[in-house]
PDB file of N, CA and C in Angstrom:
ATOM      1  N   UNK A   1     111.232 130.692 137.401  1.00  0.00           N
ATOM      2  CA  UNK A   1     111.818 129.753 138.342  1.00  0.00           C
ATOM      3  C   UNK A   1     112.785 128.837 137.604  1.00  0.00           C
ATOM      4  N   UNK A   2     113.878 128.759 138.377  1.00  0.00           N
ATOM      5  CA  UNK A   2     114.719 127.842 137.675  1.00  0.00           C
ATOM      6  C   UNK A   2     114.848 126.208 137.915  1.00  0.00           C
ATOM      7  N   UNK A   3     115.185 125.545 137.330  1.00  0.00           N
ATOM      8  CA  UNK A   3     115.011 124.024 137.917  1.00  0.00           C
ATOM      9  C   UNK A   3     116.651 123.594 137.331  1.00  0.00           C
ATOM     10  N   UNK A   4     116.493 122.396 137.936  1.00  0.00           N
ATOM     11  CA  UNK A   4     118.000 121.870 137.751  1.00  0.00           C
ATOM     12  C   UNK A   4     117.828 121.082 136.911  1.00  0.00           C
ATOM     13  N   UNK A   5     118.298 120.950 135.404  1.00  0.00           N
ATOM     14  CA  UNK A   5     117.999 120.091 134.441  1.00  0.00           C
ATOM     15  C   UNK A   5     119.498 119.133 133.821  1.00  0.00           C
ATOM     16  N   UNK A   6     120.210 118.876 134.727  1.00  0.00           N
ATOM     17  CA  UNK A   6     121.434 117.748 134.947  1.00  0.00           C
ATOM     18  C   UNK A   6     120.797 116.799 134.017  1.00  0.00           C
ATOM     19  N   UNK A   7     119.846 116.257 134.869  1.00  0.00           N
ATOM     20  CA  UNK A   7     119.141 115.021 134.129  1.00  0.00           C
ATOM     21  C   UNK A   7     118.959 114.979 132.997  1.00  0.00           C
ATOM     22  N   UNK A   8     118.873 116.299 132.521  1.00  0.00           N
ATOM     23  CA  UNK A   8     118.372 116.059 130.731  1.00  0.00           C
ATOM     24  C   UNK A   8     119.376 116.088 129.775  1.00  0.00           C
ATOM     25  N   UNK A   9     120.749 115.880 130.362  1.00  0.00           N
ATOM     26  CA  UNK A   9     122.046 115.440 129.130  1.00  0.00           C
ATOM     27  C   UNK A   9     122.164 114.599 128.777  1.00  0.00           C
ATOM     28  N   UNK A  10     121.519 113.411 128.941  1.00  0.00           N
ATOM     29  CA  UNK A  10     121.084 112.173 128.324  1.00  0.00           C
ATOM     30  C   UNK A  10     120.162 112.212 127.167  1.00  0.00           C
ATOM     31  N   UNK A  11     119.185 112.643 127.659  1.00  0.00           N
ATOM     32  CA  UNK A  11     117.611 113.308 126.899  1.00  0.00           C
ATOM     33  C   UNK A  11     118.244 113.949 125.371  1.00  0.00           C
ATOM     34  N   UNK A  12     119.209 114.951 126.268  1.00  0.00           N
ATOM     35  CA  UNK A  12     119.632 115.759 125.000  1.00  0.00           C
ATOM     36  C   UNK A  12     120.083 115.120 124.217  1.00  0.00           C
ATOM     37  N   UNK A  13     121.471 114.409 124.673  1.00  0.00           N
ATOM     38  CA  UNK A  13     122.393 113.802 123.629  1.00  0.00           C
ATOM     39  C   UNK A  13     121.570 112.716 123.032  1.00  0.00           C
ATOM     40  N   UNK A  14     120.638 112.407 123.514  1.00  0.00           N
ATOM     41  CA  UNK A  14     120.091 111.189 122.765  1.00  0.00           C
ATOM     42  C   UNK A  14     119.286 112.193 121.356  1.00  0.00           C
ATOM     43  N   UNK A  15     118.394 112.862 122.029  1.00  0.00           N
ATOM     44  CA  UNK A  15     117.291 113.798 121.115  1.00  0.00           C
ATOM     45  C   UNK A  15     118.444 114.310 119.885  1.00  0.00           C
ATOM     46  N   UNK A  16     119.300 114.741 120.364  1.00  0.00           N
ATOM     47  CA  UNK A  16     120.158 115.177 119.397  1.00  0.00           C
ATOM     48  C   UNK A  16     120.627 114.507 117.915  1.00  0.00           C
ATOM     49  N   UNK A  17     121.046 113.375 118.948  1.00  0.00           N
ATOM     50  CA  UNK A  17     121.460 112.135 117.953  1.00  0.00           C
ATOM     51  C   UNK A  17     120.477 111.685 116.804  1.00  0.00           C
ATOM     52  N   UNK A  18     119.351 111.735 117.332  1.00  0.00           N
ATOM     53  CA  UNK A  18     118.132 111.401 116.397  1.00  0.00           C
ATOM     54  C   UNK A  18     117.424 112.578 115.675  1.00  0.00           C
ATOM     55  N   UNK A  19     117.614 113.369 115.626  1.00  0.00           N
ATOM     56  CA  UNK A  19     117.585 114.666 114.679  1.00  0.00           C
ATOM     57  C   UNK A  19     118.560 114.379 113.738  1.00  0.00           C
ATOM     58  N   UNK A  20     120.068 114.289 113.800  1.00  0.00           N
ATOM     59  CA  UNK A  20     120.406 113.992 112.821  1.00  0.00           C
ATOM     60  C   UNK A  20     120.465 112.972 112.113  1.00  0.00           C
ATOM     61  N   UNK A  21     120.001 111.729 112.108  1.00  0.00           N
ATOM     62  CA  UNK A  21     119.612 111.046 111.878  1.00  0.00           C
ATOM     63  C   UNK A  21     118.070 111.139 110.959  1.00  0.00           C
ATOM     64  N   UNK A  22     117.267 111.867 111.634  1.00  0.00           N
ATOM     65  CA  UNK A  22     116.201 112.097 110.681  1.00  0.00           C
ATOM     66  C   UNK A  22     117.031 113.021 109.085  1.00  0.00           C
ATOM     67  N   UNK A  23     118.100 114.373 109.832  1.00  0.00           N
ATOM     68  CA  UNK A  23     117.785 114.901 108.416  1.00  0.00           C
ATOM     69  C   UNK A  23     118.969 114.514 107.827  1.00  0.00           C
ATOM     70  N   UNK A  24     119.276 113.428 107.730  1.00  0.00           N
ATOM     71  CA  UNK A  24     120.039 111.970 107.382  1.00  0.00           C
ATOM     72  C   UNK A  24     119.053 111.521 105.967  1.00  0.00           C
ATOM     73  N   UNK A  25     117.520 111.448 106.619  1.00  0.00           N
ATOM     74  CA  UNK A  25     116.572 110.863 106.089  1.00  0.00           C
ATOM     75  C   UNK A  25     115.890 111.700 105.251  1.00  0.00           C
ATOM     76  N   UNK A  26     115.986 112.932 105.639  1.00  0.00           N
ATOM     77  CA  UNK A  26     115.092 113.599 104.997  1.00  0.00           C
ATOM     78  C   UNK A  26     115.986 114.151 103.521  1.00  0.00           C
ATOM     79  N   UNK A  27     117.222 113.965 103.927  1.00  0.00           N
ATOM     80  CA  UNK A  27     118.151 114.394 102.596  1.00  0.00           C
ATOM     81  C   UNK A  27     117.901 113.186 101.755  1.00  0.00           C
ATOM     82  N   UNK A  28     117.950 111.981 102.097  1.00  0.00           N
ATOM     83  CA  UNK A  28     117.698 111.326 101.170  1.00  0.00           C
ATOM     84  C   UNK A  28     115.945 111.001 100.594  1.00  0.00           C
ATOM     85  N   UNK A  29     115.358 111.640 101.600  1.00  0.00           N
ATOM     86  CA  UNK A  29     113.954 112.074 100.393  1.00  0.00           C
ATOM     87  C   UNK A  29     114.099 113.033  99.552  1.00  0.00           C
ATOM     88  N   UNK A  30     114.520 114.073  99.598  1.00  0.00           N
ATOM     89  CA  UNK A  30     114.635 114.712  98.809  1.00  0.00           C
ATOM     90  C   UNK A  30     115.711 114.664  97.489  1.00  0.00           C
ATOM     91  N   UNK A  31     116.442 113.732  98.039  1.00  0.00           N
ATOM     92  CA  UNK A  31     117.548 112.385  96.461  1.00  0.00           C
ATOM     93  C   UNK A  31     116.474 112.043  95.833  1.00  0.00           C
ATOM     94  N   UNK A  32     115.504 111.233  96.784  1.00  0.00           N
ATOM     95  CA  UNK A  32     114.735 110.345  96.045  1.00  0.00           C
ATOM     96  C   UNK A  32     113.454 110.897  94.972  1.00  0.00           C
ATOM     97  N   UNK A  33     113.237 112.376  95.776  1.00  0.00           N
ATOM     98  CA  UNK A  33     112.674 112.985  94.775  1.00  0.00           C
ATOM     99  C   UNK A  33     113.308 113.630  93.426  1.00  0.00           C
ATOM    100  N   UNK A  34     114.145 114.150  94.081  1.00  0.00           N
ATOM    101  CA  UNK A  34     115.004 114.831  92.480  1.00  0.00           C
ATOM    102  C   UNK A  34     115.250 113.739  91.654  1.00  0.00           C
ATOM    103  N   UNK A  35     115.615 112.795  92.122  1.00  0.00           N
ATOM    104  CA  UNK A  35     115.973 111.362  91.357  1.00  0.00           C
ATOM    105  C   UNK A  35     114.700 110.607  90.975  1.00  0.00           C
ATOM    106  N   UNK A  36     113.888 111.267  90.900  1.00  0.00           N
ATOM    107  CA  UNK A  36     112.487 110.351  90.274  1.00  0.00           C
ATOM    108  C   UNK A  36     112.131 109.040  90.902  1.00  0.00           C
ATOM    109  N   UNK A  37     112.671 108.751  92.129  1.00  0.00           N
ATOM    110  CA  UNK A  37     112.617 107.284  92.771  1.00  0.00           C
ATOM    111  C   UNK A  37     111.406 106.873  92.696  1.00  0.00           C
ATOM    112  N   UNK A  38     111.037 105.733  92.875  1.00  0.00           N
ATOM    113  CA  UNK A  38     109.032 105.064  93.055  1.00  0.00           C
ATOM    114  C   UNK A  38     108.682 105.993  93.730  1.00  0.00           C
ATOM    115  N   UNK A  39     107.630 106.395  94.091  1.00  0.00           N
ATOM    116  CA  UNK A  39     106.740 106.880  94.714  1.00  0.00           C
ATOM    117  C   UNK A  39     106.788 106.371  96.080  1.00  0.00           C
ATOM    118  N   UNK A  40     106.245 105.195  96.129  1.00  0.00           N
ATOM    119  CA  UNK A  40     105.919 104.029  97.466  1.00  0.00           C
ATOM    120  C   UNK A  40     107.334 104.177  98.506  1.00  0.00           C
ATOM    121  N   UNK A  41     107.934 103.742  97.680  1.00  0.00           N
ATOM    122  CA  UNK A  41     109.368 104.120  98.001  1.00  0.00           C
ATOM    123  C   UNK A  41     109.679 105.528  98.945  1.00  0.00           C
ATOM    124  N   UNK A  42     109.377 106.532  98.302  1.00  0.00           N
ATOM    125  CA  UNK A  42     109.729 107.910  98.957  1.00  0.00           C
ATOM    126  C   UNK A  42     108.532 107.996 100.246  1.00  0.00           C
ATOM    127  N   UNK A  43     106.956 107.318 100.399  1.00  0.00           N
ATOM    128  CA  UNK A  43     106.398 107.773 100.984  1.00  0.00           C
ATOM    129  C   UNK A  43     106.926 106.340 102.194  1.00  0.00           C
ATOM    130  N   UNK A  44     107.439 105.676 101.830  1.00  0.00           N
ATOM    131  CA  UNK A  44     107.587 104.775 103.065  1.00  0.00           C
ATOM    132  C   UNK A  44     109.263 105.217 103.935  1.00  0.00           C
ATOM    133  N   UNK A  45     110.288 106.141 103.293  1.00  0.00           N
ATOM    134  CA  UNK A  45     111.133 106.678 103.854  1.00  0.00           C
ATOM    135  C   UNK A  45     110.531 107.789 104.731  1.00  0.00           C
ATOM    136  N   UNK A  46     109.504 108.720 103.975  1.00  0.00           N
ATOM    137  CA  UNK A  46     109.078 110.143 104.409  1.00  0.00           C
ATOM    138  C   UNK A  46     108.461 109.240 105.953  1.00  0.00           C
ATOM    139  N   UNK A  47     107.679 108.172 106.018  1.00  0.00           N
ATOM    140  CA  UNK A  47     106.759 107.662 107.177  1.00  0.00           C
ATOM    141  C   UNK A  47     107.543 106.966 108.446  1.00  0.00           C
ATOM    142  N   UNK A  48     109.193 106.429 107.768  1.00  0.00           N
ATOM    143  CA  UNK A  48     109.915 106.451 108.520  1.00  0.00           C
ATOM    144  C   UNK A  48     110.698 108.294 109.036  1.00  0.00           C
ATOM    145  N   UNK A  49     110.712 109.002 108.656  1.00  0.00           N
ATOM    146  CA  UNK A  49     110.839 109.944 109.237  1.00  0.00           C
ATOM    147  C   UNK A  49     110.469 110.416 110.379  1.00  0.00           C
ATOM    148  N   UNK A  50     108.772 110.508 109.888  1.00  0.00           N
ATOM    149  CA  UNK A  50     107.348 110.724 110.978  1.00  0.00           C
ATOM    150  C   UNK A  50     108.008 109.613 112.200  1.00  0.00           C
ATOM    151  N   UNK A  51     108.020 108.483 112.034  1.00  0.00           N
ATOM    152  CA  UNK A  51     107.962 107.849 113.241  1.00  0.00           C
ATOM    153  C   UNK A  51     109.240 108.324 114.252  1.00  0.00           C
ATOM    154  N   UNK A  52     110.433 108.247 113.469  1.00  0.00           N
ATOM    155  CA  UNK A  52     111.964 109.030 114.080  1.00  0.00           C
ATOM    156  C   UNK A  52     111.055 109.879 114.879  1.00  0.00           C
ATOM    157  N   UNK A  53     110.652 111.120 114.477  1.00  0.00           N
ATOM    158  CA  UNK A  53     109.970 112.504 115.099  1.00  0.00           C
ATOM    159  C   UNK A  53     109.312 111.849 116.278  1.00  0.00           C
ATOM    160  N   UNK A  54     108.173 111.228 116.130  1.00  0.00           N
ATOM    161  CA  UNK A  54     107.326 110.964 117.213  1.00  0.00           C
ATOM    162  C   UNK A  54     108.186 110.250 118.479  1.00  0.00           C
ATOM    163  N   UNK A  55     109.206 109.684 118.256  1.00  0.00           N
ATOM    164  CA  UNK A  55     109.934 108.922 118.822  1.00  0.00           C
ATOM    165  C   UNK A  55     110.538 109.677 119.568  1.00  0.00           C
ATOM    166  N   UNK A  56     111.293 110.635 119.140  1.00  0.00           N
ATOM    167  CA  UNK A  56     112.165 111.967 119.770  1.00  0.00           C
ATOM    168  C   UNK A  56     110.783 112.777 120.727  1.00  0.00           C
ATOM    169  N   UNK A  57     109.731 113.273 120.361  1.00  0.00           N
ATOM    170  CA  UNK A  57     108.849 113.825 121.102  1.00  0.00           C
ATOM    171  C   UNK A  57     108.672 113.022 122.381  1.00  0.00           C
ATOM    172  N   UNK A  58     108.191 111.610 122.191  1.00  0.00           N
ATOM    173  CA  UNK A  58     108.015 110.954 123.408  1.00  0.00           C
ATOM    174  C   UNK A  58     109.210 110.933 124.253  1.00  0.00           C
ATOM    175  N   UNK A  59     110.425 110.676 123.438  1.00  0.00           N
ATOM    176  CA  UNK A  59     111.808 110.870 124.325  1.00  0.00           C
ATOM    177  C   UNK A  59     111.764 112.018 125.672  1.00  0.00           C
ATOM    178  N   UNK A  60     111.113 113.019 124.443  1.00  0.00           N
ATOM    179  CA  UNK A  60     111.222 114.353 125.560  1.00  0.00           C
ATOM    180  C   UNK A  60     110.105 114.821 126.850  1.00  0.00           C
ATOM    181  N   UNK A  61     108.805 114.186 125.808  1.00  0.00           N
ATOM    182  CA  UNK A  61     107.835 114.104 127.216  1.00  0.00           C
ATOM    183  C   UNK A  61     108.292 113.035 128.104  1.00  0.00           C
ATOM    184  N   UNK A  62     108.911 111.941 127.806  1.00  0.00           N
ATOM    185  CA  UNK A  62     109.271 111.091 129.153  1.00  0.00           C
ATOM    186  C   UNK A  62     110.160 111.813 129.798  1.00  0.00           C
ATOM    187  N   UNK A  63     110.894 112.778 129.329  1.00  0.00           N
ATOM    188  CA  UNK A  63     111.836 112.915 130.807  1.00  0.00           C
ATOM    189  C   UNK A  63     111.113 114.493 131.532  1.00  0.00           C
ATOM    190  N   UNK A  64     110.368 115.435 130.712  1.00  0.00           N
ATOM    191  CA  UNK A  64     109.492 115.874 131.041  1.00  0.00           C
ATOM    192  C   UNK A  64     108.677 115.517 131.933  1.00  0.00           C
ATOM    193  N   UNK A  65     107.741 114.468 131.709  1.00  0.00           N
ATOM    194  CA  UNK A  65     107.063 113.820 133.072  1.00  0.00           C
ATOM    195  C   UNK A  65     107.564 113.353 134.514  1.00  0.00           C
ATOM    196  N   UNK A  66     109.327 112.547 134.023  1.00  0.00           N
ATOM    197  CA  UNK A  66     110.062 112.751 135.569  1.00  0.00           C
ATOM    198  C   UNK A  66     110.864 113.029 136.163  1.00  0.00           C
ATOM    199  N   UNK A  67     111.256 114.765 135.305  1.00  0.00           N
ATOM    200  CA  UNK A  67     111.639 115.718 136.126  1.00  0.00           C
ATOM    201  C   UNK A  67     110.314 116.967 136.333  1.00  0.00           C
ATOM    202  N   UNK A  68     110.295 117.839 135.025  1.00  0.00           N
ATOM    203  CA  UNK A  68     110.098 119.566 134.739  1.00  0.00           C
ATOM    204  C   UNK A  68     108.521 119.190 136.271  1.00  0.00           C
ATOM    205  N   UNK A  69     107.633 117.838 135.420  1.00  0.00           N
ATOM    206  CA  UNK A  69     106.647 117.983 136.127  1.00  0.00           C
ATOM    207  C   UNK A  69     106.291 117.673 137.494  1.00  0.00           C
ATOM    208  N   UNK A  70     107.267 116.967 137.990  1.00  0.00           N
ATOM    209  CA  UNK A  70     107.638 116.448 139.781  1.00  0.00           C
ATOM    210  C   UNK A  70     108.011 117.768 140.334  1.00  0.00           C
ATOM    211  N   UNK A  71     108.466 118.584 139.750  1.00  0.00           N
ATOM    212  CA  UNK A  71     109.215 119.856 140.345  1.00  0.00           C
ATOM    213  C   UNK A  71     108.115 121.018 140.477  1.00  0.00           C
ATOM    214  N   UNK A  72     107.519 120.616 139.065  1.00  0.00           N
ATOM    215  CA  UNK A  72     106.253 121.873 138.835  1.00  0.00           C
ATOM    216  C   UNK A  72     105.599 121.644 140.513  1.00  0.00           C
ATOM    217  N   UNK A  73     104.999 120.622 140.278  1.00  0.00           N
ATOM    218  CA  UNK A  73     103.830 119.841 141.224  1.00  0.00           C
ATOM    219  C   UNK A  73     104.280 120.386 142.800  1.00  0.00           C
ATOM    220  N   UNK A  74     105.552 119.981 142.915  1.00  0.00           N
ATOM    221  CA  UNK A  74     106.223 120.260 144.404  1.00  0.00           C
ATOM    222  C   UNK A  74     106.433 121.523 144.811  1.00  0.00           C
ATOM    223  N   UNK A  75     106.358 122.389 143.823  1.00  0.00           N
ATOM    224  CA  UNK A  75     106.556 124.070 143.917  1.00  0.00           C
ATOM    225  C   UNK A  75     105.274 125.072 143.614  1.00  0.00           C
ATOM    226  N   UNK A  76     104.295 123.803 143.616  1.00  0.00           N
ATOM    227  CA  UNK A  76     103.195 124.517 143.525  1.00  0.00           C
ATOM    228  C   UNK A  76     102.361 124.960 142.644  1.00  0.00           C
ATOM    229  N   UNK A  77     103.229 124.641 141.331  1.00  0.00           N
ATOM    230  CA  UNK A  77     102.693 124.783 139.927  1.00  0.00           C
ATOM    231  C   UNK A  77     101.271 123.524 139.187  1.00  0.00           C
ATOM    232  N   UNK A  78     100.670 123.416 139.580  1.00  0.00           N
ATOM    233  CA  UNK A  78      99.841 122.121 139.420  1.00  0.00           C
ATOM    234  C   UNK A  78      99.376 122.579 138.224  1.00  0.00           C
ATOM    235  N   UNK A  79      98.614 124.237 138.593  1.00  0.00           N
ATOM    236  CA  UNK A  79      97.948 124.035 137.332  1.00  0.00           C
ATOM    237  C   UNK A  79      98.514 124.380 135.926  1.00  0.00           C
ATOM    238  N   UNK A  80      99.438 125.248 136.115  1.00  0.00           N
ATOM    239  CA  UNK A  80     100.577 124.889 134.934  1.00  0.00           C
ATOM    240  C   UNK A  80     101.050 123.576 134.038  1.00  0.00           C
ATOM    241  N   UNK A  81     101.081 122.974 135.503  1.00  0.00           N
ATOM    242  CA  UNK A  81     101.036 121.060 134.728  1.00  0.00           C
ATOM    243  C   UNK A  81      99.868 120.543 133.887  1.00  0.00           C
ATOM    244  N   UNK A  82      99.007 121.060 134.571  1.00  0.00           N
ATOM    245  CA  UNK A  82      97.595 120.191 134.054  1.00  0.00           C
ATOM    246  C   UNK A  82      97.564 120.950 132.695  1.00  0.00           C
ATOM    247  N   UNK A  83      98.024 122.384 132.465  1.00  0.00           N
ATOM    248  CA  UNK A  83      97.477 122.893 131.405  1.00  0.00           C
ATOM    249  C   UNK A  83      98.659 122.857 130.441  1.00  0.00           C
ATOM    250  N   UNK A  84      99.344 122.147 130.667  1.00  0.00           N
ATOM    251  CA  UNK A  84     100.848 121.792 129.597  1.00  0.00           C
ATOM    252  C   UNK A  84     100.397 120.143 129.423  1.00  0.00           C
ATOM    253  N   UNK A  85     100.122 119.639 129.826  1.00  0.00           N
ATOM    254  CA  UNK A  85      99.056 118.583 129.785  1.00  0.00           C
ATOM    255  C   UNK A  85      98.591 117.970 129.005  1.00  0.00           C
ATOM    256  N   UNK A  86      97.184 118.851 129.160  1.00  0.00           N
ATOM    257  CA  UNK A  86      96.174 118.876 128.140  1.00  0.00           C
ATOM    258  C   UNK A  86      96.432 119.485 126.721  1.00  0.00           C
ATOM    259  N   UNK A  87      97.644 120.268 126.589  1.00  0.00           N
ATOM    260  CA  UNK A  87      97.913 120.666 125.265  1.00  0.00           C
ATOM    261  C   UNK A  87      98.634 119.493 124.590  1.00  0.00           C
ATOM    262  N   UNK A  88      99.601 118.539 125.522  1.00  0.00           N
ATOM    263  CA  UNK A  88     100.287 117.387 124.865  1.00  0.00           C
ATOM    264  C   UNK A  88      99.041 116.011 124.530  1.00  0.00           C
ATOM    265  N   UNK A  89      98.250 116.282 125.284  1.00  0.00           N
ATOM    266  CA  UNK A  89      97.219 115.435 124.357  1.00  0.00           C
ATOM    267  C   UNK A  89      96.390 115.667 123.780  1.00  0.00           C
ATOM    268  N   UNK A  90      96.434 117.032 123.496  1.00  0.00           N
ATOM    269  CA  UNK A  90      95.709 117.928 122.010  1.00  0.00           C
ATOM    270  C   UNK A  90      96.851 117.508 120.998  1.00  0.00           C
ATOM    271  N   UNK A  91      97.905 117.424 121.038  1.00  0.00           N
ATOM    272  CA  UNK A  91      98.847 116.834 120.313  1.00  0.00           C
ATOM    273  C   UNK A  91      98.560 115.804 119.117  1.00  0.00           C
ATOM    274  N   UNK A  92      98.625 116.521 118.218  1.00  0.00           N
ATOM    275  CA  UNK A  92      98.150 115.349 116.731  1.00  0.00           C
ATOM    276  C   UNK A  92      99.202 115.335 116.102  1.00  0.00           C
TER     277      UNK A  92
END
């Protein structure tokens, strides 16, 4: 089934933007490693990374929740929802 995903060129261009931006970050962990930088140092860039990521994920489940799943729900797909769901809060 197809859905109309207009809405998510925002989503995208944003998600986008912040990918590169992470491997922005992640090039310069890996400076900081070849370059012998502190330690503390590299693990508090690497943790800003992690958070970038988690940030972009939630980006995408929010617009996930109000489009893909308003549409699922209305077309009859419920339990598809529930079970895409429960895997995002198996999510570690």
């Amino acid at each position: 089934m197809e859905h109309n995903h207009k809405h998510q060129k925002d989503v995208k261009t944003r998600a986008i933007h912040r990918i590169k931006i992470v491997q922005g970050h992640l090039k310069k962990i890996q400076q900081m490693l070849e370059d012998d930088k502190y330690c503390v140092d590299i693990v508090h860039q690497s943790r800003a990374v992690q958070s970038a990521l988690k940030k972009i994920d939630l980006l995408i489940i929010e617009d996930h929740l109000n489009h893909c799943v308003i549409d699922q729900v209305k077309n009859g797909e419920e339990k598809k929802t529930t079970e895409e769901l429960l895997k995002l809060f198996d999510y570690k």
